[in-house]
C-alpha atoms as a PDB file:
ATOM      1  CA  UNK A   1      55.674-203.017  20.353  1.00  0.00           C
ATOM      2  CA  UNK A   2      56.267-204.887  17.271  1.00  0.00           C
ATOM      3  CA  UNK A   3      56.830-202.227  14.317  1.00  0.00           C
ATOM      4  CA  UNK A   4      56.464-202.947  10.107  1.00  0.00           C
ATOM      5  CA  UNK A   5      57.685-200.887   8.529  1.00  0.00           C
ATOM      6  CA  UNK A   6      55.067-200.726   5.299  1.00  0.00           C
ATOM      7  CA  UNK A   7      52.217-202.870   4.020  1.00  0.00           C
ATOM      8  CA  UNK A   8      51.972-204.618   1.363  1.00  0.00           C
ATOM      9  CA  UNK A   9      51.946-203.034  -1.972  1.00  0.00           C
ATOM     10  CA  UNK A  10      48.598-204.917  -2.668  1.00  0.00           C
ATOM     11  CA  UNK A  11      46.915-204.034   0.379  1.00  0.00           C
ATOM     12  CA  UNK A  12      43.286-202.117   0.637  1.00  0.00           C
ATOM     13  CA  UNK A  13      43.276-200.008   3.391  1.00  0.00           C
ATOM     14  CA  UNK A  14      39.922-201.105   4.057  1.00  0.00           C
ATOM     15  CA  UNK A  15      41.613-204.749   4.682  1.00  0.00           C
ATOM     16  CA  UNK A  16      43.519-203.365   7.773  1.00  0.00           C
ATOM     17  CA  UNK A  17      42.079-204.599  10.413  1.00  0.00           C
ATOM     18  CA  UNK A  18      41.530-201.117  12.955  1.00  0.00           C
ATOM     19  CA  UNK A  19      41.472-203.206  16.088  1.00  0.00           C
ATOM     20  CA  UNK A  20      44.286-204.318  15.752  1.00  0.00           C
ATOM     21  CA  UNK A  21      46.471-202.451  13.849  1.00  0.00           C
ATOM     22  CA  UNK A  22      47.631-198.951  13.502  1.00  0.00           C
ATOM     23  CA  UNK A  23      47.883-197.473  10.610  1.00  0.00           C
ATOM     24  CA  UNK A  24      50.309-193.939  10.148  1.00  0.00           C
ATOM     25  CA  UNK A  25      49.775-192.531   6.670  1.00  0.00           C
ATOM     26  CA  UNK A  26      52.465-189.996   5.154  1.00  0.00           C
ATOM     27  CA  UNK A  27      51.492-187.623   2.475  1.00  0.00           C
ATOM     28  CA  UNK A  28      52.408-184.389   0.828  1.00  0.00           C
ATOM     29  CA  UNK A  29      50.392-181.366  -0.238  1.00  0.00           C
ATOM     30  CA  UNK A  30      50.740-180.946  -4.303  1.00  0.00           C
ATOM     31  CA  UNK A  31      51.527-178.347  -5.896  1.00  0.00           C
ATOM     32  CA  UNK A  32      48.445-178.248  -7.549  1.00  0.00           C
ATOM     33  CA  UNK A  33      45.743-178.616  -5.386  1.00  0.00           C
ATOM     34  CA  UNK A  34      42.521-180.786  -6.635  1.00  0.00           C
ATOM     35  CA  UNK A  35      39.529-179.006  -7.938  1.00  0.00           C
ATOM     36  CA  UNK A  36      37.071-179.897  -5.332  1.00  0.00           C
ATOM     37  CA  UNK A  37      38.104-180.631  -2.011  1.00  0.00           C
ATOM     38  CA  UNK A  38      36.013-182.448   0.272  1.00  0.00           C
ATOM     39  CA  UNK A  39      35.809-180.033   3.852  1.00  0.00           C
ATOM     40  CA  UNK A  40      32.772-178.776   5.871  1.00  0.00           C
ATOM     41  CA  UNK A  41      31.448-175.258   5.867  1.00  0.00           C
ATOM     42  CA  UNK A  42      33.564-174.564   9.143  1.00  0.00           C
ATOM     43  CA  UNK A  43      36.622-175.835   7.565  1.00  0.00           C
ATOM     44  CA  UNK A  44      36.348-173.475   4.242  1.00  0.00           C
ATOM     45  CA  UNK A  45      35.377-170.565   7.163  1.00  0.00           C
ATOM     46  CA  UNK A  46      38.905-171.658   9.244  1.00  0.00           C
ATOM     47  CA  UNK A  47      40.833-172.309   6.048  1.00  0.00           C
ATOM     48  CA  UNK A  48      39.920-168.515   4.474  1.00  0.00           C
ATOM     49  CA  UNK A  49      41.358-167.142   7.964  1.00  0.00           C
ATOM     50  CA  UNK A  50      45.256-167.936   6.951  1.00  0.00           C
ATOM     51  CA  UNK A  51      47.030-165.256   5.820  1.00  0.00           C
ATOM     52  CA  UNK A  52      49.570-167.521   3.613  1.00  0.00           C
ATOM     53  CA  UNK A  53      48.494-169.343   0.775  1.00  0.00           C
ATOM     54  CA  UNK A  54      50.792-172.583   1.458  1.00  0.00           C
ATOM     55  CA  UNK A  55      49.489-172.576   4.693  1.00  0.00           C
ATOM     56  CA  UNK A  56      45.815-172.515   4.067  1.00  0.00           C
ATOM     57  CA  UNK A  57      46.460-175.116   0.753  1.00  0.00           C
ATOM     58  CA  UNK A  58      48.042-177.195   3.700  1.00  0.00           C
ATOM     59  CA  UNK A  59      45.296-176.985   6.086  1.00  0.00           C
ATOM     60  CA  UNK A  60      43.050-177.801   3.157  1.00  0.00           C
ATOM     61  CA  UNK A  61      44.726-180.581   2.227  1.00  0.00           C
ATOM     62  CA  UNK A  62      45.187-182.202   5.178  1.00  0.00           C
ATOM     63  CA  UNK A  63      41.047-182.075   6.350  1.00  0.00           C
ATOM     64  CA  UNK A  64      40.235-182.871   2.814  1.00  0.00           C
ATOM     65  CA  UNK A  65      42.518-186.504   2.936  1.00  0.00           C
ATOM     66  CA  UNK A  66      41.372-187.097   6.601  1.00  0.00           C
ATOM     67  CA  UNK A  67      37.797-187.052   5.387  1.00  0.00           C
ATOM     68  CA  UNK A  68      38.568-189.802   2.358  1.00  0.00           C
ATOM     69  CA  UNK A  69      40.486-191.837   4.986  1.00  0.00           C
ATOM     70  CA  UNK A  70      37.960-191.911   7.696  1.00  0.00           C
ATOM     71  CA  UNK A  71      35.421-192.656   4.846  1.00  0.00           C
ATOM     72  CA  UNK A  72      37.092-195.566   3.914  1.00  0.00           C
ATOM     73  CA  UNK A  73      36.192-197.366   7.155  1.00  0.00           C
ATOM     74  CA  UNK A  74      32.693-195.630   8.464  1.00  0.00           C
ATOM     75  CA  UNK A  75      30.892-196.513   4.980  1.00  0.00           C
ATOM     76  CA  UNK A  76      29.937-193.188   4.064  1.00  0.00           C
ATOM     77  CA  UNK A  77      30.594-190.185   1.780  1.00  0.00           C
ATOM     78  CA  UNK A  78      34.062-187.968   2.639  1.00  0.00           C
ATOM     79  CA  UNK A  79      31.582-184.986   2.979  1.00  0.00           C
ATOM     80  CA  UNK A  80      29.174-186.951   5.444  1.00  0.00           C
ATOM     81  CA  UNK A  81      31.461-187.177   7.952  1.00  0.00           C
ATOM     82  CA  UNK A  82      31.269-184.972  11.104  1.00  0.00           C
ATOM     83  CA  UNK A  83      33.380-184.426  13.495  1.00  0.00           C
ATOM     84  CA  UNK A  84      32.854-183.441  17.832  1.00  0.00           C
ATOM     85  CA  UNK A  85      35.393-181.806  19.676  1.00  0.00           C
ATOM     86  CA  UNK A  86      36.580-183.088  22.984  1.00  0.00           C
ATOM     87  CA  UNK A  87      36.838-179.925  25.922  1.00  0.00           C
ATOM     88  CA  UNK A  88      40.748-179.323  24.580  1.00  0.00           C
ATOM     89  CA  UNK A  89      39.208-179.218  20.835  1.00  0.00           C
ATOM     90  CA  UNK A  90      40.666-182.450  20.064  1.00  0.00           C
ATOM     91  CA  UNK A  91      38.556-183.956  16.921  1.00  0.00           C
ATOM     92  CA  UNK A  92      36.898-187.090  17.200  1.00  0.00           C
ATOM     93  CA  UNK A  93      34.241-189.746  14.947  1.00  0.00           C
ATOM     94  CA  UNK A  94      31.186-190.615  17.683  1.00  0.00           C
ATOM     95  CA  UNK A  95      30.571-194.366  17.014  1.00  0.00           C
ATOM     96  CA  UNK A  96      33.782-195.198  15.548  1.00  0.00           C
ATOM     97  CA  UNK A  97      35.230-198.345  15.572  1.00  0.00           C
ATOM     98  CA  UNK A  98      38.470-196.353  15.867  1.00  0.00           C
ATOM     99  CA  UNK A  99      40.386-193.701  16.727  1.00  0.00           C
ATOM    100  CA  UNK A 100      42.564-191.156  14.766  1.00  0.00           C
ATOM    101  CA  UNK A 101      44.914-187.597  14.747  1.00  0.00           C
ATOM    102  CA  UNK A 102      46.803-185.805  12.408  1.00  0.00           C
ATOM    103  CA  UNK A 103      49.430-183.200  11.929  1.00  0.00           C
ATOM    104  CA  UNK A 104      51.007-180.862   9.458  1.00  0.00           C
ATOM    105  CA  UNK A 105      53.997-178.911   8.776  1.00  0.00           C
ATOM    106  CA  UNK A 106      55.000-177.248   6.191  1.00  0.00           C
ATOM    107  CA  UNK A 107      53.611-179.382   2.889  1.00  0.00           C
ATOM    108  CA  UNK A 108      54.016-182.493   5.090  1.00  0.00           C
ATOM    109  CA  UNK A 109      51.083-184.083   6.198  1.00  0.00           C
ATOM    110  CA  UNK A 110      51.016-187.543   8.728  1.00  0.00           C
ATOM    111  CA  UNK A 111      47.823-189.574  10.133  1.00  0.00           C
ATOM    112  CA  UNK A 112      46.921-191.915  12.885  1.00  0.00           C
ATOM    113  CA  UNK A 113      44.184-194.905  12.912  1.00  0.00           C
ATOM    114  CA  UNK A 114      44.594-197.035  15.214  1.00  0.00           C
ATOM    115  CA  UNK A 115      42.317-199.152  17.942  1.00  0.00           C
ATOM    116  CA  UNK A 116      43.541-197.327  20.838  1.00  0.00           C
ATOM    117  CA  UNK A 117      44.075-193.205  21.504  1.00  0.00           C
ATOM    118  CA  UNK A 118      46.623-192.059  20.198  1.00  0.00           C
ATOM    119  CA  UNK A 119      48.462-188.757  18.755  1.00  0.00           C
ATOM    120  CA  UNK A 120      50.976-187.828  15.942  1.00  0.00           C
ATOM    121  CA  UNK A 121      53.213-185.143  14.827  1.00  0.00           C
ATOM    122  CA  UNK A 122      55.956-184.320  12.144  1.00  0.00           C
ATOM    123  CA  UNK A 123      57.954-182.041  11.796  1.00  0.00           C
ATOM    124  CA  UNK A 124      60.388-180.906   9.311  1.00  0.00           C
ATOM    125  CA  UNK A 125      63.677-180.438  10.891  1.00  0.00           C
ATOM    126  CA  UNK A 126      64.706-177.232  10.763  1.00  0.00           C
ATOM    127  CA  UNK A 127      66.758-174.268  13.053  1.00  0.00           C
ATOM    128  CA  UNK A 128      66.067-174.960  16.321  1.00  0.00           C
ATOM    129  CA  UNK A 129      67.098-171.707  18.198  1.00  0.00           C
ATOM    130  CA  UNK A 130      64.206-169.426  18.253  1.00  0.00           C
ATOM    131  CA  UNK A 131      62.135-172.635  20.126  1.00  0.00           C
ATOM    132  CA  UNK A 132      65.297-172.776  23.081  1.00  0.00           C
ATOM    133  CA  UNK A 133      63.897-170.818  25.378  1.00  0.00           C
ATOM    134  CA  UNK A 134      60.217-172.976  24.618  1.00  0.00           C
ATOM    135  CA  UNK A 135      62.464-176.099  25.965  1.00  0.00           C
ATOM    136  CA  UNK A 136      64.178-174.580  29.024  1.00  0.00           C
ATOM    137  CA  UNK A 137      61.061-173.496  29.848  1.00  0.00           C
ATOM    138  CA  UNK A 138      58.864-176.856  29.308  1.00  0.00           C
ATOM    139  CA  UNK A 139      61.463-179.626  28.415  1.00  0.00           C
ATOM    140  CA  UNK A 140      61.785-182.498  31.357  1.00  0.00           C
ATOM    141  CA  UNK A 141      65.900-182.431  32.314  1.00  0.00           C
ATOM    142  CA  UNK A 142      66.270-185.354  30.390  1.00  0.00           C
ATOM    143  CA  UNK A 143      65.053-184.142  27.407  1.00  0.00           C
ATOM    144  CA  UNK A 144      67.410-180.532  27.704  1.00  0.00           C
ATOM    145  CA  UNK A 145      70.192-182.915  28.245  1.00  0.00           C
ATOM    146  CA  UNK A 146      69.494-184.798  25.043  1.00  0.00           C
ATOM    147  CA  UNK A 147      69.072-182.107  22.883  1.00  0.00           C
ATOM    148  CA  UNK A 148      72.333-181.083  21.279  1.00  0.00           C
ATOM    149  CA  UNK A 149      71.614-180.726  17.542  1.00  0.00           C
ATOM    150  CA  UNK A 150      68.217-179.233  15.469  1.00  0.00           C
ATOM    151  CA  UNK A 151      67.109-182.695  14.701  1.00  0.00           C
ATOM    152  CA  UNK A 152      67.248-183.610  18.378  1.00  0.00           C
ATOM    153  CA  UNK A 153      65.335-180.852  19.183  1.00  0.00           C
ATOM    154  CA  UNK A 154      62.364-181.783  16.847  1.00  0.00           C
ATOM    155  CA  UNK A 155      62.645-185.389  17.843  1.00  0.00           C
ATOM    156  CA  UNK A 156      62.381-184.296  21.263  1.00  0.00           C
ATOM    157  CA  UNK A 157      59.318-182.216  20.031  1.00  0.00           C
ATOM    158  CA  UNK A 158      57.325-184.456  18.218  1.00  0.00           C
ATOM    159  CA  UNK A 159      57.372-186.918  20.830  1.00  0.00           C
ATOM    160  CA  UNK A 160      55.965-184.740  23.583  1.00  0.00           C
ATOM    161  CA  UNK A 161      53.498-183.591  21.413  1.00  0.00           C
ATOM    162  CA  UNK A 162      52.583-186.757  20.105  1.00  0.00           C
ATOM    163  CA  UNK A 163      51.751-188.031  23.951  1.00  0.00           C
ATOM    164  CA  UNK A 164      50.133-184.727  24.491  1.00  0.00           C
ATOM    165  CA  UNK A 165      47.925-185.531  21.718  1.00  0.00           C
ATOM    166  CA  UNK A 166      47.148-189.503  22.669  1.00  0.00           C
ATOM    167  CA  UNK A 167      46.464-187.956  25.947  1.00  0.00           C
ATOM    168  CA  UNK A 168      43.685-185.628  24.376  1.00  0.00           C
ATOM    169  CA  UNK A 169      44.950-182.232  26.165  1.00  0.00           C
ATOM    170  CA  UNK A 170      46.893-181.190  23.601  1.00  0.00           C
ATOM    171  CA  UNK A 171      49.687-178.329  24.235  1.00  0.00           C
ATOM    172  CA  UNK A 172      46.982-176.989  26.825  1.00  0.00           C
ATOM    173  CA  UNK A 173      48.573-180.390  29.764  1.00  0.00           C
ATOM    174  CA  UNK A 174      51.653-179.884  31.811  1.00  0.00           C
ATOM    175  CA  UNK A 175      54.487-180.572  29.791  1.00  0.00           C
ATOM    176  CA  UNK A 176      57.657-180.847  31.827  1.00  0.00           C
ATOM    177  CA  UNK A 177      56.808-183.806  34.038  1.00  0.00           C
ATOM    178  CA  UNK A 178      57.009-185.833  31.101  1.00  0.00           C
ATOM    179  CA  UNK A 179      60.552-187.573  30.096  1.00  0.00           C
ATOM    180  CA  UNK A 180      59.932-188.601  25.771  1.00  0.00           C
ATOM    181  CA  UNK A 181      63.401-189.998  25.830  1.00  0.00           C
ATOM    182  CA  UNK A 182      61.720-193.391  26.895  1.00  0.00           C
ATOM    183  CA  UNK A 183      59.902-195.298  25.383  1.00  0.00           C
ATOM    184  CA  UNK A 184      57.118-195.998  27.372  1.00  0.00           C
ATOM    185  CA  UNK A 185      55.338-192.958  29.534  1.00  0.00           C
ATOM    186  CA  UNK A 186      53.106-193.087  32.784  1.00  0.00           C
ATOM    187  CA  UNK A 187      50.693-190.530  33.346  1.00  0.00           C
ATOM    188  CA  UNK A 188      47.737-190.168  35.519  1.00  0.00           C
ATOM    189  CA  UNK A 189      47.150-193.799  35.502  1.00  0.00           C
ATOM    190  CA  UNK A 190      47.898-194.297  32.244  1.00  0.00           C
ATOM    191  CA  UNK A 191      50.752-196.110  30.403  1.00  0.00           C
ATOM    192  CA  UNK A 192      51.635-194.479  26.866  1.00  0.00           C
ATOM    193  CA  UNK A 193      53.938-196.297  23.734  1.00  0.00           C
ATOM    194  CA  UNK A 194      55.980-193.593  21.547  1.00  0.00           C
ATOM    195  CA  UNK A 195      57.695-194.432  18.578  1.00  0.00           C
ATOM    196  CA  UNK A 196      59.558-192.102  16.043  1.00  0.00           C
ATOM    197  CA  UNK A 197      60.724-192.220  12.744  1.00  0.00           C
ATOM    198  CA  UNK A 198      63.093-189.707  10.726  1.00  0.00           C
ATOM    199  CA  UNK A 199      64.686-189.169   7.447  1.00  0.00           C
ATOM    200  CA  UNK A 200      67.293-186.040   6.880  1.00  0.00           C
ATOM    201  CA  UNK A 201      64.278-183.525   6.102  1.00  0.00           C
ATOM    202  CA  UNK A 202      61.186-184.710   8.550  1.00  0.00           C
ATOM    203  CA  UNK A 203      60.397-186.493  12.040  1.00  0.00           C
ATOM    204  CA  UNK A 204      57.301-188.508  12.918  1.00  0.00           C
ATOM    205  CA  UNK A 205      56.413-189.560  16.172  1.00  0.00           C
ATOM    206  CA  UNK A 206      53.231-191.522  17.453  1.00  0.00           C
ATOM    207  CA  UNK A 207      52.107-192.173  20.377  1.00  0.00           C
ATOM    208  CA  UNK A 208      49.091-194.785  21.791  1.00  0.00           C
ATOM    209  CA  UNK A 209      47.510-195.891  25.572  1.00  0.00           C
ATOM    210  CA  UNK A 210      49.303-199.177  26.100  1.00  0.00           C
ATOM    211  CA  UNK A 211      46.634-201.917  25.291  1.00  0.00           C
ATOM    212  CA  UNK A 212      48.947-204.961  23.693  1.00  0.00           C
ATOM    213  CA  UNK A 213      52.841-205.131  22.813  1.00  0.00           C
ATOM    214  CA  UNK A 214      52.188-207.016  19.946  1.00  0.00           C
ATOM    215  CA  UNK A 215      49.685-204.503  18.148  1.00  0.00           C
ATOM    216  CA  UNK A 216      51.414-204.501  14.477  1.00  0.00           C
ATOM    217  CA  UNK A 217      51.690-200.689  12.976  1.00  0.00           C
ATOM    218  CA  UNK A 218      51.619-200.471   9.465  1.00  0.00           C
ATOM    219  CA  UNK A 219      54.029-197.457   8.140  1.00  0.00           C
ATOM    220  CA  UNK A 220      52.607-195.816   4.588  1.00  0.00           C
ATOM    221  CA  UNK A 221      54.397-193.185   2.309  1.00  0.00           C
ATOM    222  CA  UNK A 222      50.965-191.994   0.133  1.00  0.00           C
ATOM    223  CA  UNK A 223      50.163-189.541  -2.529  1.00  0.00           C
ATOM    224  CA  UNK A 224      46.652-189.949  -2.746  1.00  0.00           C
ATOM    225  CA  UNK A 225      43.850-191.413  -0.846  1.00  0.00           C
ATOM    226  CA  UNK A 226      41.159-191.103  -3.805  1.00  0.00           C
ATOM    227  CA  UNK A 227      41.322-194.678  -4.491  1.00  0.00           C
ATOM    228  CA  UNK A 228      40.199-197.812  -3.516  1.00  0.00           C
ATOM    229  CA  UNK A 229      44.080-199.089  -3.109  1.00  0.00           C
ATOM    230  CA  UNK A 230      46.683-196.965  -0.538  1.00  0.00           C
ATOM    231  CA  UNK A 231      49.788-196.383  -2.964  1.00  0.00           C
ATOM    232  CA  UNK A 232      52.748-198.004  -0.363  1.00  0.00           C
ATOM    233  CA  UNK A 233      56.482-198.128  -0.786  1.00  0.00           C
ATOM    234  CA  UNK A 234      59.382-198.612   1.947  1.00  0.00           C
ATOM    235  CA  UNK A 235      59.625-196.066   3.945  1.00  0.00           C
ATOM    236  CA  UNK A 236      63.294-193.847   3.670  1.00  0.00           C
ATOM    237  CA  UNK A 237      62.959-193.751   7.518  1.00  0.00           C
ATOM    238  CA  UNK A 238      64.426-194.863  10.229  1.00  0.00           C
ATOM    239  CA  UNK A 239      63.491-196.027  14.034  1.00  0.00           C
ATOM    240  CA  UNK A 240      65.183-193.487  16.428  1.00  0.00           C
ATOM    241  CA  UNK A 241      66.886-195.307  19.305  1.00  0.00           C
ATOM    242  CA  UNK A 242      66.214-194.554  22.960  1.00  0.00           C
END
């Protein structure tokens, strides 16, 4: 799979060309959340049920640019789009050109659109121990073997659950019949790409069914998504080797 590692500074994000590029968009949550956000009256309902108020700005946050992104490409209002649920509650656009996933942690928010299924997942890196017993339990060998520092752990992590996710089952899918410290995964017929990226505070991971080795993926560090333009600058990540 041929990787870039940004676009173009210029670039419209409604220029990238969904079927046949992916498109993974990084983001934070700001300190000081916008004044309307743009989420569905079973988003606000979820959103109220979080006990934390970083955690609920997060989840906020995160539907809120998902809806301006998807927007972008289905010619329609943020707050028209709706969203079905596969059976393992995986959300999805019906009649999209495209498909898409995201994932949060912490403040940190990443996104998927790409032309084939596919899942994502960061993670910021952080004491691994209380999850050890989560990996000895669910962890292929190779992966237990691997694992010898936090950041292992959580690269480890976000690649399983970045398959998981492309595979549309989610956490709720066997788990420790598949080996993330390859590249390339078979499963039920299928043939999976990962790729993962890290700096000294996060990991990202994607994953995508196999369709065409040469399907470009376009790497974006944004702060907002309100524009016409998608802010980019080089990413200060780097492709972990398997």
């Amino acid at each position: 799979m041929v990787l870039q590692e940004f676009i173009s500074d210029n670039k419209k994000i409604e220029e990238i060309n969904l079927r046949t590029q992916v498109l993974l968009v990084l983001a934070s949550v700001p300190e000081q959340m916008p004044s309307s956000l743009f989420l569905s009256e079973e988003e606000k309902i979820r959103a109220s049920r979080f006990v934390k108020k970083e955690v609920m700005h997060s989840f906020q946050y995160q539907h809120h640019l998902l809806r301006i992104l998807l927007s972008k490409w289905m010619d329609t209002s943020p707050e028209k789009i709706k969203f079905t649920f596969n059976p393992f509650g995986k959300p999805e656009l019906p009649n999209a050109p495209f498909y898409f996933n995201c994932s949060r942690s912490g403040n940190q928010l990443a996104f998927y659109v790409g032309p084939q299924e596919g899942g994502v997942d960061i993670e910021i890196i952080r004491p691994s121990a209380p999850f050890n017993e989560l990996a000895k339990q669910h962890f292929h060998s190779n992966e237990q073997d691997f694992i010898s520092t936090d950041k292992d752990f959580f690269t480890i992590w976000t690649r399983k659950e970045s398959v998981l996710k492309s595979m549309g089952t989610g956490l709720q899918s066997k788990i420790n019949d598949i080996d993330t410290t390859v590249n390339t995964i078979h499963k039920d017929g299928h043939t999976y790409e990962i790729a993962s990226y890290q700096s000294n505070e996060k990991i990202i991971s994607f994953a995508m069914s196999q369709i065409d080795f040469q399907t470009p993926v376009c790497l974006s560090l944004c702060t907002k998504l309100d524009t016409n333009s998608l802010p980019v600058s080089p990413l200060p990540f780097y492709k972990s080797n398997f």
